[in-house]
C-alpha atoms as a PDB file:
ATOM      1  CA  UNK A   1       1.001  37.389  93.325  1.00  0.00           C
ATOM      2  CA  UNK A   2       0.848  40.869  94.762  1.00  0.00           C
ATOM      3  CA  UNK A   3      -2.269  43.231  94.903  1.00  0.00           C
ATOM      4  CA  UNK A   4      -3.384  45.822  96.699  1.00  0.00           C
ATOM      5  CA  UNK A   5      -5.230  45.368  99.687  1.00  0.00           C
ATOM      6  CA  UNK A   6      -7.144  47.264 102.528  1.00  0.00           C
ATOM      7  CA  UNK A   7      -5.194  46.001 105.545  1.00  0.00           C
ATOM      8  CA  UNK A   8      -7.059  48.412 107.894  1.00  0.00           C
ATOM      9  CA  UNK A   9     -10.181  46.549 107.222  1.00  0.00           C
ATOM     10  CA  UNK A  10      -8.739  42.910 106.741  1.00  0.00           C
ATOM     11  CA  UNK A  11      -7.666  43.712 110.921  1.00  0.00           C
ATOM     12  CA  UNK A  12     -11.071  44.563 111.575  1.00  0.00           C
ATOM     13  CA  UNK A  13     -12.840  42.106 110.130  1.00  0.00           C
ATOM     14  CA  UNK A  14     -10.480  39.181 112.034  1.00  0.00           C
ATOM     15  CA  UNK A  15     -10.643  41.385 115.221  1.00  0.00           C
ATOM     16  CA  UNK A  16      -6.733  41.896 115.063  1.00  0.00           C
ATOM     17  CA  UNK A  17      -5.050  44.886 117.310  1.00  0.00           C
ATOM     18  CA  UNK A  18      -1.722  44.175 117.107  1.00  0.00           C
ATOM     19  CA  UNK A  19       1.592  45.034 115.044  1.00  0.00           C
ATOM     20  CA  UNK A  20       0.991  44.898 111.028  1.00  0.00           C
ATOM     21  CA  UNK A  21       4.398  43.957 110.690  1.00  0.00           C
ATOM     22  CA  UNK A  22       6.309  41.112 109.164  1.00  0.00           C
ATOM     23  CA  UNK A  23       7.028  38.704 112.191  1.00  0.00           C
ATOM     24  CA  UNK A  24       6.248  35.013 112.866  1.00  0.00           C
ATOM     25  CA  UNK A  25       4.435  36.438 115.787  1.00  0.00           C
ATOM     26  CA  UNK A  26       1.952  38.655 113.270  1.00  0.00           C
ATOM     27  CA  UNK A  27       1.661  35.691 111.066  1.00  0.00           C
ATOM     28  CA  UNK A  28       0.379  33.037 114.088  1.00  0.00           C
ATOM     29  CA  UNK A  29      -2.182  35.863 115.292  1.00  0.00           C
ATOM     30  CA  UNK A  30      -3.862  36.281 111.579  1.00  0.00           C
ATOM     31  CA  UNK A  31      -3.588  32.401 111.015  1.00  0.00           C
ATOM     32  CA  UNK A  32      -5.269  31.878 114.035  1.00  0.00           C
ATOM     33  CA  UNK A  33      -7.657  34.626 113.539  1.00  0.00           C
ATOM     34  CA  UNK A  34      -8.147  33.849 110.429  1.00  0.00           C
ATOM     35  CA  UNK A  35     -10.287  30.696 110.240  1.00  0.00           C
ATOM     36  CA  UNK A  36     -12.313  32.059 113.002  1.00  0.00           C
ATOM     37  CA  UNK A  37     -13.567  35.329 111.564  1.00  0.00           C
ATOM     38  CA  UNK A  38     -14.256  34.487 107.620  1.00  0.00           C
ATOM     39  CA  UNK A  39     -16.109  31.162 107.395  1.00  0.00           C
ATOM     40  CA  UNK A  40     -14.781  28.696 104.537  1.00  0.00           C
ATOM     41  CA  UNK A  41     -17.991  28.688 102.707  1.00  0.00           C
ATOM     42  CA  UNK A  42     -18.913  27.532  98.708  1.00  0.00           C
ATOM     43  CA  UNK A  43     -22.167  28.860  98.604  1.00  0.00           C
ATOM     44  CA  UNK A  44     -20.975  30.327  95.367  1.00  0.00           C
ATOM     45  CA  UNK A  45     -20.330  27.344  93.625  1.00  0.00           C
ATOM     46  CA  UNK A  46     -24.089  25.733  94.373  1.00  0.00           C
ATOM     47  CA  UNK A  47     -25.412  28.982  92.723  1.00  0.00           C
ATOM     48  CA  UNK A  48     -23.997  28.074  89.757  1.00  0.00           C
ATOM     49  CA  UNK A  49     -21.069  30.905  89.899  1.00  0.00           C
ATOM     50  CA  UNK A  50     -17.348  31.268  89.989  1.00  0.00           C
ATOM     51  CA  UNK A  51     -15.813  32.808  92.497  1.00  0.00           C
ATOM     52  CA  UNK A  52     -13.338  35.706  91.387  1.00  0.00           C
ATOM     53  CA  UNK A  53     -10.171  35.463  92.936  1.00  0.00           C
ATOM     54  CA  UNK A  54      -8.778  39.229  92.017  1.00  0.00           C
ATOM     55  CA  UNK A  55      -7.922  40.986  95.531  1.00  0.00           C
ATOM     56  CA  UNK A  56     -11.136  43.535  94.899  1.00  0.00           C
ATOM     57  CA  UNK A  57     -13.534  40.806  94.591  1.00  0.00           C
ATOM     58  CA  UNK A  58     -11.931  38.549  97.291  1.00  0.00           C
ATOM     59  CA  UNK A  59     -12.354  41.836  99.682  1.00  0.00           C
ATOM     60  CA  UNK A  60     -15.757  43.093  98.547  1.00  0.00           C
ATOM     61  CA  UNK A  61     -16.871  39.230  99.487  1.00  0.00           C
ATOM     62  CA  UNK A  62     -14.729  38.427 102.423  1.00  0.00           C
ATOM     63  CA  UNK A  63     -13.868  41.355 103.916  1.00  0.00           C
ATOM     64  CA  UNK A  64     -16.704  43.602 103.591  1.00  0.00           C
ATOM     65  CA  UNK A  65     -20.203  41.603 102.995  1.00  0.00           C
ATOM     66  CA  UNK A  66     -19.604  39.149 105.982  1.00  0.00           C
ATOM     67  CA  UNK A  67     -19.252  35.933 103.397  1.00  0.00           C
ATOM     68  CA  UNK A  68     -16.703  33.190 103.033  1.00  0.00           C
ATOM     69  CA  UNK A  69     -15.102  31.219 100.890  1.00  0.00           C
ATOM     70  CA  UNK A  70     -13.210  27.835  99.540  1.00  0.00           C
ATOM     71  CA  UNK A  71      -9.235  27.809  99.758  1.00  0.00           C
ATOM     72  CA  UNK A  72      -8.426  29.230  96.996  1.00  0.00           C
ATOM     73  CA  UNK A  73     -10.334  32.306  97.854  1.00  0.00           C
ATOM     74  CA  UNK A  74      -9.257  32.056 101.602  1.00  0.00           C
ATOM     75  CA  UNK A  75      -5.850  31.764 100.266  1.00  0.00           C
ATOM     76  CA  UNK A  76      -5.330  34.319  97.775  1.00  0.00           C
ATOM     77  CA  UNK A  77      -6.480  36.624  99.870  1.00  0.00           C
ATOM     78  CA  UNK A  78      -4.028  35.600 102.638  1.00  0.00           C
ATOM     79  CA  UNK A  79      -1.403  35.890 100.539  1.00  0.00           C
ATOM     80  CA  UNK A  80      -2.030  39.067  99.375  1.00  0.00           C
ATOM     81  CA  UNK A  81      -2.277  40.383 102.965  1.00  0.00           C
ATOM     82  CA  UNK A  82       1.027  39.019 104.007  1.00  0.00           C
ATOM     83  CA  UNK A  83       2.740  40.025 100.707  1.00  0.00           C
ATOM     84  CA  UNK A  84       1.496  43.690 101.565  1.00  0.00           C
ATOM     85  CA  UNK A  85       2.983  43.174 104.991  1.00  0.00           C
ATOM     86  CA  UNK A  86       6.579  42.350 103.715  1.00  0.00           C
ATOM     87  CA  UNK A  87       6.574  38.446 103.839  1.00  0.00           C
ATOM     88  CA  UNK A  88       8.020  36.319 101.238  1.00  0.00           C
ATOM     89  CA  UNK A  89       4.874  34.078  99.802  1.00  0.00           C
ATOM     90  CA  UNK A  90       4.670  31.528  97.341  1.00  0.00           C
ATOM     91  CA  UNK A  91       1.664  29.956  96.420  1.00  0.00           C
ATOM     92  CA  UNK A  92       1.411  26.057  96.028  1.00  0.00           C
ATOM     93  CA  UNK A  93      -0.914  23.723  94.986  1.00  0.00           C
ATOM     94  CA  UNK A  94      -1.627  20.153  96.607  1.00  0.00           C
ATOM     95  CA  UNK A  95      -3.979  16.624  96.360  1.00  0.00           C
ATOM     96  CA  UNK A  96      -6.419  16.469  98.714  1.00  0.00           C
ATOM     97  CA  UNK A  97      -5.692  13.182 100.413  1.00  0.00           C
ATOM     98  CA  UNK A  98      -8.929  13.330 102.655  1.00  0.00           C
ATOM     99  CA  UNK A  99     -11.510  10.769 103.345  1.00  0.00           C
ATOM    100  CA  UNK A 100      -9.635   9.157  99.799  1.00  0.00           C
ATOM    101  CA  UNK A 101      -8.752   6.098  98.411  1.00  0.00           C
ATOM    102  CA  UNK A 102      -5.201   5.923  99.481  1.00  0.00           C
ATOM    103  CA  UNK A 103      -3.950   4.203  95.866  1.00  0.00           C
ATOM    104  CA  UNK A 104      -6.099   6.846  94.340  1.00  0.00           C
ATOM    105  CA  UNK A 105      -4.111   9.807  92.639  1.00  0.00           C
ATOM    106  CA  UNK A 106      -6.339  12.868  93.003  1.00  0.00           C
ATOM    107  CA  UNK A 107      -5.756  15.896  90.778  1.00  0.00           C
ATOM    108  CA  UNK A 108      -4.242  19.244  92.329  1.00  0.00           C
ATOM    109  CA  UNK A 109      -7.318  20.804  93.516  1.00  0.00           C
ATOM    110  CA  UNK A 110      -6.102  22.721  96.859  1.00  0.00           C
ATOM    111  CA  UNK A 111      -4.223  25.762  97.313  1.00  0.00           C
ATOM    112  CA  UNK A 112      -1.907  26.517 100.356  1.00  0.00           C
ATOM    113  CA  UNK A 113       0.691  29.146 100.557  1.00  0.00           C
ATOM    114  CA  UNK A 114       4.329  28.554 102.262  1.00  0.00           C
ATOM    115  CA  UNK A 115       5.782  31.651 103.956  1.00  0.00           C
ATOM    116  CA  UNK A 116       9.480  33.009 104.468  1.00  0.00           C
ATOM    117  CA  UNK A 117      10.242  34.394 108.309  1.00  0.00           C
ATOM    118  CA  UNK A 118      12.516  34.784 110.624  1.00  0.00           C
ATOM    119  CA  UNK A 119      14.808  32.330 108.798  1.00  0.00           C
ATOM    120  CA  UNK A 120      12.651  29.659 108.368  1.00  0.00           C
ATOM    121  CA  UNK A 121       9.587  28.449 105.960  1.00  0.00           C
ATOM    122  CA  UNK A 122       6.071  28.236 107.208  1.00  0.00           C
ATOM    123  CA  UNK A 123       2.869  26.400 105.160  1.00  0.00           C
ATOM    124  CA  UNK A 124       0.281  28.574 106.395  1.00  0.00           C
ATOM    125  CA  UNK A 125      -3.290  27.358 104.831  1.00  0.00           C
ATOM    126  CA  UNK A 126      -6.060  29.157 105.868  1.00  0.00           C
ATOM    127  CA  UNK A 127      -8.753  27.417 103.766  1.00  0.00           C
ATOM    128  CA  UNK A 128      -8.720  23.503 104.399  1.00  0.00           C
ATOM    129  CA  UNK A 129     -12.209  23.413 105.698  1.00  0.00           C
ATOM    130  CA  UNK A 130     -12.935  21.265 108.751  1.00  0.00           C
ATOM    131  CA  UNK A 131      -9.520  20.980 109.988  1.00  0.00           C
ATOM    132  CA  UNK A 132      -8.253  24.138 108.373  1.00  0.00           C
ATOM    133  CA  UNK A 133      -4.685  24.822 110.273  1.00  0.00           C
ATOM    134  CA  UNK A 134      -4.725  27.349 113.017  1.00  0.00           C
ATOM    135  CA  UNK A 135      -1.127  28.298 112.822  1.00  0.00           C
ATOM    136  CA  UNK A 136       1.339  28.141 110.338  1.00  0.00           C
ATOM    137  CA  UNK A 137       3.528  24.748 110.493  1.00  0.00           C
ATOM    138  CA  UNK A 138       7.458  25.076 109.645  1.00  0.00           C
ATOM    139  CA  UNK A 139       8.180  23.041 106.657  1.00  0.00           C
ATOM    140  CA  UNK A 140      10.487  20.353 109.059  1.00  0.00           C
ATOM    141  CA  UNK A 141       9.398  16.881 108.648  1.00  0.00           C
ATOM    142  CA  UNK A 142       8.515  14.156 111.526  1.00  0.00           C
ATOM    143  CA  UNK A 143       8.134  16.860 114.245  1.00  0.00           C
ATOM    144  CA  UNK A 144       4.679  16.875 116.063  1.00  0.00           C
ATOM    145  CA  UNK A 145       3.320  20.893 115.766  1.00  0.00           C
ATOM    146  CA  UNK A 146       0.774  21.936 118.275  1.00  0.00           C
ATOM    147  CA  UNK A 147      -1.853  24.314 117.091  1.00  0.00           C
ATOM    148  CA  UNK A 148      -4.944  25.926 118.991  1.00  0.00           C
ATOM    149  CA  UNK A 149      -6.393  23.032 117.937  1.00  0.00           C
ATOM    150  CA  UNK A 150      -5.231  19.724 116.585  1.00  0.00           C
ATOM    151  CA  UNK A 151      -1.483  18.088 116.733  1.00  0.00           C
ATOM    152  CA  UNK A 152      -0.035  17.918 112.963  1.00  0.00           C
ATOM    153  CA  UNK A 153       3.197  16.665 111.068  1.00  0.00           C
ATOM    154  CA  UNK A 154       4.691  17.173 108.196  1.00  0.00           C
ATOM    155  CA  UNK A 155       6.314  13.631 106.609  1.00  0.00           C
ATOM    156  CA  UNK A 156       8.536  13.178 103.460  1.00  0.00           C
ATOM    157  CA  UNK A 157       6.470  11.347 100.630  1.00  0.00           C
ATOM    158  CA  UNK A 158       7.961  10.841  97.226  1.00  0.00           C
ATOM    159  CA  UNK A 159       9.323  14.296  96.022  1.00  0.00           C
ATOM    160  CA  UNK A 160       6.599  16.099  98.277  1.00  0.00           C
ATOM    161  CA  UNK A 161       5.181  16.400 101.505  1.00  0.00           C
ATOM    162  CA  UNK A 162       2.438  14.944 103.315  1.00  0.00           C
ATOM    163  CA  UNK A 163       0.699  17.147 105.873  1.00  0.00           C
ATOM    164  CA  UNK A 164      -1.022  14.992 108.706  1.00  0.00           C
ATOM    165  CA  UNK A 165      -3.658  15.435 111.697  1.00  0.00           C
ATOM    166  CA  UNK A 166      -3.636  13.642 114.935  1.00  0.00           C
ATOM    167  CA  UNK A 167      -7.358  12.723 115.696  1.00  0.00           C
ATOM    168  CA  UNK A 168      -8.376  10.387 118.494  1.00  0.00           C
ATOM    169  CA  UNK A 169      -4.716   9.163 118.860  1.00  0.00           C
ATOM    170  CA  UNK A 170      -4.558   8.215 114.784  1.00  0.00           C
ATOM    171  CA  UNK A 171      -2.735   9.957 112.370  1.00  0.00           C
ATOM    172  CA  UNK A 172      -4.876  10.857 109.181  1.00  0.00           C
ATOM    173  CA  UNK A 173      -3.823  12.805 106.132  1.00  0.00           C
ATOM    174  CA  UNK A 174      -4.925  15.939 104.646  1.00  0.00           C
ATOM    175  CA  UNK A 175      -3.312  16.197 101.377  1.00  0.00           C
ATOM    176  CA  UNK A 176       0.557  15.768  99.423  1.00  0.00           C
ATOM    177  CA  UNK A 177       2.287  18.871  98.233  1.00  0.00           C
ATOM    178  CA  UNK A 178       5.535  20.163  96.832  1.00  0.00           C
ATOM    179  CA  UNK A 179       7.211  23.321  96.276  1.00  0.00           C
ATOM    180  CA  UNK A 180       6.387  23.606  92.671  1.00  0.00           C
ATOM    181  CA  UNK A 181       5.558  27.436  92.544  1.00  0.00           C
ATOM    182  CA  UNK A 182       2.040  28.367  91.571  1.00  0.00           C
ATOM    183  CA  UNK A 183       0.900  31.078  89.841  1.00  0.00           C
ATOM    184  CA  UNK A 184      -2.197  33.099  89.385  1.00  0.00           C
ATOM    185  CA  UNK A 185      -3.167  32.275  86.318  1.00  0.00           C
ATOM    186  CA  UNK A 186      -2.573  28.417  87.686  1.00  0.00           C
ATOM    187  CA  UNK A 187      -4.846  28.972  90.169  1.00  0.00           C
ATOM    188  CA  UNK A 188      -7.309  30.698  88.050  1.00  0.00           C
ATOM    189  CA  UNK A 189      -7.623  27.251  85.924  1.00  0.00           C
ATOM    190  CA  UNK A 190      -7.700  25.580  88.919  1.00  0.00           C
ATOM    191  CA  UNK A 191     -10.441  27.560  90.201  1.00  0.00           C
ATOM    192  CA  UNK A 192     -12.184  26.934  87.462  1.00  0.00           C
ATOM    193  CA  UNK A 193     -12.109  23.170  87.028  1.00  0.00           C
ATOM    194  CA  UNK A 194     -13.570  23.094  91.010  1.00  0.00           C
ATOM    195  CA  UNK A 195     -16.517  25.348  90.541  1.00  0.00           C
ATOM    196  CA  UNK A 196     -17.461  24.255  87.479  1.00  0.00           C
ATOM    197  CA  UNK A 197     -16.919  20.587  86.299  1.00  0.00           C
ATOM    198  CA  UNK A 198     -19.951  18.264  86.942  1.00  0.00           C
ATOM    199  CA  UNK A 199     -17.924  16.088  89.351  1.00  0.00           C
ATOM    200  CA  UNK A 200     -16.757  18.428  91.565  1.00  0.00           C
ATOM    201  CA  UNK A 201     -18.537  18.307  95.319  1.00  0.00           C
ATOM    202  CA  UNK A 202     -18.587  21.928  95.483  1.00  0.00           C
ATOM    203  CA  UNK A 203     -21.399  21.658  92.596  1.00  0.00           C
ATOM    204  CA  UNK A 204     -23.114  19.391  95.006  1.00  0.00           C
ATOM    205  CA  UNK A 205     -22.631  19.761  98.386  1.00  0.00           C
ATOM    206  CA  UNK A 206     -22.437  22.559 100.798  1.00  0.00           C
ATOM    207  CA  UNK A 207     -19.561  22.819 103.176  1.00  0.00           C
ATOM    208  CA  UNK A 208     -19.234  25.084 105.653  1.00  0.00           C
ATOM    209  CA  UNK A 209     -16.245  25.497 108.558  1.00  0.00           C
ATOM    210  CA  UNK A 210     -15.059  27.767 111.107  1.00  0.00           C
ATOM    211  CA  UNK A 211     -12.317  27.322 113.842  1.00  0.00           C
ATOM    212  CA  UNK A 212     -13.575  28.914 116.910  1.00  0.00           C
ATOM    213  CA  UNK A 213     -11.293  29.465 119.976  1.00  0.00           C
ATOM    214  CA  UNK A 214     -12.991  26.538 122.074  1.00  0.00           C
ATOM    215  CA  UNK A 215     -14.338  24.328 118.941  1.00  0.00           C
ATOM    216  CA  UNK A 216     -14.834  23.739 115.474  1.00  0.00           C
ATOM    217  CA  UNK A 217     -17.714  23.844 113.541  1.00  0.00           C
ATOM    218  CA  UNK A 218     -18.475  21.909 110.305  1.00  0.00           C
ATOM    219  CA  UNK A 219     -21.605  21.861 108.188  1.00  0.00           C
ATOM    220  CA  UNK A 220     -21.845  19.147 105.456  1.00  0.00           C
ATOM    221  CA  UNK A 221     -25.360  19.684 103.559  1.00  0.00           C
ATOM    222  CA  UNK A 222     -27.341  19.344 106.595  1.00  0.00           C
ATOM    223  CA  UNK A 223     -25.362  17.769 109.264  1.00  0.00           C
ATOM    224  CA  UNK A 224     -24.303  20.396 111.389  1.00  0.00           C
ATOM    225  CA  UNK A 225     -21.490  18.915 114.175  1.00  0.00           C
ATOM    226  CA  UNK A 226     -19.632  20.789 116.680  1.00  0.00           C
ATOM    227  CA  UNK A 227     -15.871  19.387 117.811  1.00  0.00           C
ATOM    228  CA  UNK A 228     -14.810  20.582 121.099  1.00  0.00           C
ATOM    229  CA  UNK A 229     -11.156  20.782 121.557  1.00  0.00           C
ATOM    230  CA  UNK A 230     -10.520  17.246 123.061  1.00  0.00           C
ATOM    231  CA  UNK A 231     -12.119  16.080 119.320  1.00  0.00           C
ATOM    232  CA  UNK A 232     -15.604  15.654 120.666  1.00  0.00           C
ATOM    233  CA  UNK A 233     -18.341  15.893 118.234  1.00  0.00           C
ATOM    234  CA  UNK A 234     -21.988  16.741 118.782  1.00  0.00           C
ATOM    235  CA  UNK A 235     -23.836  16.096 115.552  1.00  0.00           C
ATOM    236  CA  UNK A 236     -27.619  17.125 114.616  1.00  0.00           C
ATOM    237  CA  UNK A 237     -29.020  16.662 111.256  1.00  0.00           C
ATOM    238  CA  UNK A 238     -31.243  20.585 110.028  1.00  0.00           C
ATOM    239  CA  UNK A 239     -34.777  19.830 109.728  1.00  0.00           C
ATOM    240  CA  UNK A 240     -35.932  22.195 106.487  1.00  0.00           C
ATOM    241  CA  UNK A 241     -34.707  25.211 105.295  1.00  0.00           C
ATOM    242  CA  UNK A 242     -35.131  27.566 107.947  1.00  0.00           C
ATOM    243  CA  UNK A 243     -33.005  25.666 109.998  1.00  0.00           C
ATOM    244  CA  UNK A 244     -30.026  25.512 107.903  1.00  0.00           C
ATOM    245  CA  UNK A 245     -30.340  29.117 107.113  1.00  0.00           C
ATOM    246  CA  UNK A 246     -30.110  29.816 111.283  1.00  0.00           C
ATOM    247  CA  UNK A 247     -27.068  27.953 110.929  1.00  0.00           C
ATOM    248  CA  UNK A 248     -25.498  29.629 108.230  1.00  0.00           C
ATOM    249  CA  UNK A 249     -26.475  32.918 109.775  1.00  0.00           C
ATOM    250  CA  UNK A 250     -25.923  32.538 113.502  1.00  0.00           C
ATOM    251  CA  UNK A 251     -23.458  29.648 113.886  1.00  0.00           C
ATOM    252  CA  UNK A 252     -21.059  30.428 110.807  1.00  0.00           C
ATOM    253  CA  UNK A 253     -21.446  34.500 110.913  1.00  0.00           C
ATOM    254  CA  UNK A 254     -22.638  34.483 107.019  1.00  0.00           C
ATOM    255  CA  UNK A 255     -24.887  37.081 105.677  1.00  0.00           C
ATOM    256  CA  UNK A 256     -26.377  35.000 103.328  1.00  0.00           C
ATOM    257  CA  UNK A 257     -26.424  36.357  99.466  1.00  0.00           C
ATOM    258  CA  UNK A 258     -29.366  38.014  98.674  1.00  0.00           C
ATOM    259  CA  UNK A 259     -30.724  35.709  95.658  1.00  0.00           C
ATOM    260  CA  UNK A 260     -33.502  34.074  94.696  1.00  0.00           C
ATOM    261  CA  UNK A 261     -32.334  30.380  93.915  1.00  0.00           C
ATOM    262  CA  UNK A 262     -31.009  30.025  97.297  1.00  0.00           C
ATOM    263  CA  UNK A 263     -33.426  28.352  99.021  1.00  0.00           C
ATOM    264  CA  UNK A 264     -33.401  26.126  96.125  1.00  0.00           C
ATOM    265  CA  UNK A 265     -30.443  25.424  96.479  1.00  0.00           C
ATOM    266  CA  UNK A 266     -30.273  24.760 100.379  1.00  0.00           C
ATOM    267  CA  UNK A 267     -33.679  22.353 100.156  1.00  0.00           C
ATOM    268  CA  UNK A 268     -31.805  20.211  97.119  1.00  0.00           C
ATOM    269  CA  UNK A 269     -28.583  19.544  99.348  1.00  0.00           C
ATOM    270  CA  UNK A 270     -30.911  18.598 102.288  1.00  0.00           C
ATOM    271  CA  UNK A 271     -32.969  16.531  99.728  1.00  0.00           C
ATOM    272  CA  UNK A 272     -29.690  15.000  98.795  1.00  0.00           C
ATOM    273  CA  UNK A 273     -28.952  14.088 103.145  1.00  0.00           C
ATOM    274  CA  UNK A 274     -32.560  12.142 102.751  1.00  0.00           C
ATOM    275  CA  UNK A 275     -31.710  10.264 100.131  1.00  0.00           C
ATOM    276  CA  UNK A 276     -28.416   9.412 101.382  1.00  0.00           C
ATOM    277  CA  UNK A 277     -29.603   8.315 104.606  1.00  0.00           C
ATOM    278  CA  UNK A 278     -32.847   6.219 102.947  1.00  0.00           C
ATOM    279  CA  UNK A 279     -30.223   4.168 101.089  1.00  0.00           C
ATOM    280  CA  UNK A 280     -28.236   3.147 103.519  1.00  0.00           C
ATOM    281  CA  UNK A 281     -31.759   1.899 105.599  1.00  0.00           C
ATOM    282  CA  UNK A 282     -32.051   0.043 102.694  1.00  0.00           C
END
């Protein structure tokens, strides 16, 4: 899965001074930094595009023109940095368990890497969104991991795993995975089914994250909601389009692509808030 990449300016753009060395210690900094630096983002995917998830593409967008991206972006770009850095990485791919049907059997959609140091193995997932990990967790299961942020575990379901978040004193799942190696080309397809088939949300809705030292913030369409650490959201709902672009520019740290269908496309997923909320009045 190994590409060249511009380390020098990956530090930079997370704000990272240390040791670009291969230690557990390197790898909590950048997973921490991470999330907070390069907002998980799909404005891509409402403009009607693919994202390309080749290392120079991933760093022209990411790295060097202040946008985000969705996990497998976030990911493959991760994992290119800590391959260049001497850690063992394998890429994996996992169902997203999230605000699901718990009988339901979703398809592989997510990607998450797991990561060889200092004798042990480490999922580190830098692109999961609203609760996108701050640390790498060690691949043990039924121990409670603190992060910067939330409380997770890691419990034995089937052949897999099931990774887990403790919010407001009630565990809730993020998605199943197993060590089934991944490759490019996997993710690739993969890729492609999310930004492009008619059912996917990323067609549909706009989903933006970051994981700030002191909070988290999440944009779905236009609900914009701020989590402190303790869990405790603050929720306001973006009046037009001006608003949601202050948001996206100020609040998430995007510099917003320069095309002409985007306020299109931010008024239709606002549209699509209204009529949400004008059918559950009725």
């Amino acid at each position: 899965m190994s590409d060249r990449v511009d380390l020098v300016a990956y530090a930079e753009r997370l704000g990272f001074s240390g040791a670009l060395e291969p230690s557990l210690e390197t790898l909590r900094t950048l997973h921490r930094l991470h999330p907070a630096a390069i907002p998980f983002e799909n404005l891509t995917t409402l403009l009607d595009e693919s994202p390309r998830l080749d290392v120079p593409s991933l760093e022209a967008k990411l790295v060097h023109s202040g946008r985000g991206g969705y996990c497998f972006e976030h990911n493959r770009l991760f994992a290119a940095v800590l391959e260049a850095l001497g850690f063992r990485v394998v890429g994996l791919a996992a169902r997203v368990l999230w605000e699901r049907d718990p009988s339901a059997l979703p398809p592989r959609t997510h990607m998450l890497l797991t990561v060889d140091v200092e004798g042990s193995t480490y999922v580190a997932d830098v692109g999961f969104g609203g609760l996108t990990l701050t640390a790498p967790l060690r691949l043990v299961v039924d121990e409670e991991q603190d992060t910067p942020h939330e409380t997770y575990r890691i419990r034995r379901q089937g052949t897999g795993f099931v990774i887990e978040a403790r919010l407001g004193g009630t565990w809730r799942a993020l998605y199943w995975f197993d060590e089934t190696p991944y490759h490019e080309i996997d993710f690739e397809v993969l890729n492609h089914f999310v930004a492009t088939h008619p059912g996917s949300p990323f067609r549909s809705m706009l989903y933006c994250a970051r994981a700030l030292p002191e909070r988290r913030l999440a944009l779905r369409n236009g609900r914009f909601t701020v989590r402190d650490l303790e869990g405790r959201p603050t929720t306001r709902t973006l009046a037009d389009v001006d608003a949601l672009r202050g948001v996206l520019a100020e609040d998430f740290a995007i510099d917003l692509p320069d095309d002409p269908a985007l306020d299109d496309v931010l008024r239709e997923v606002l549209d699509a808030d209204e009529e949400s909320a004008a059918a559950e009045r009725r």
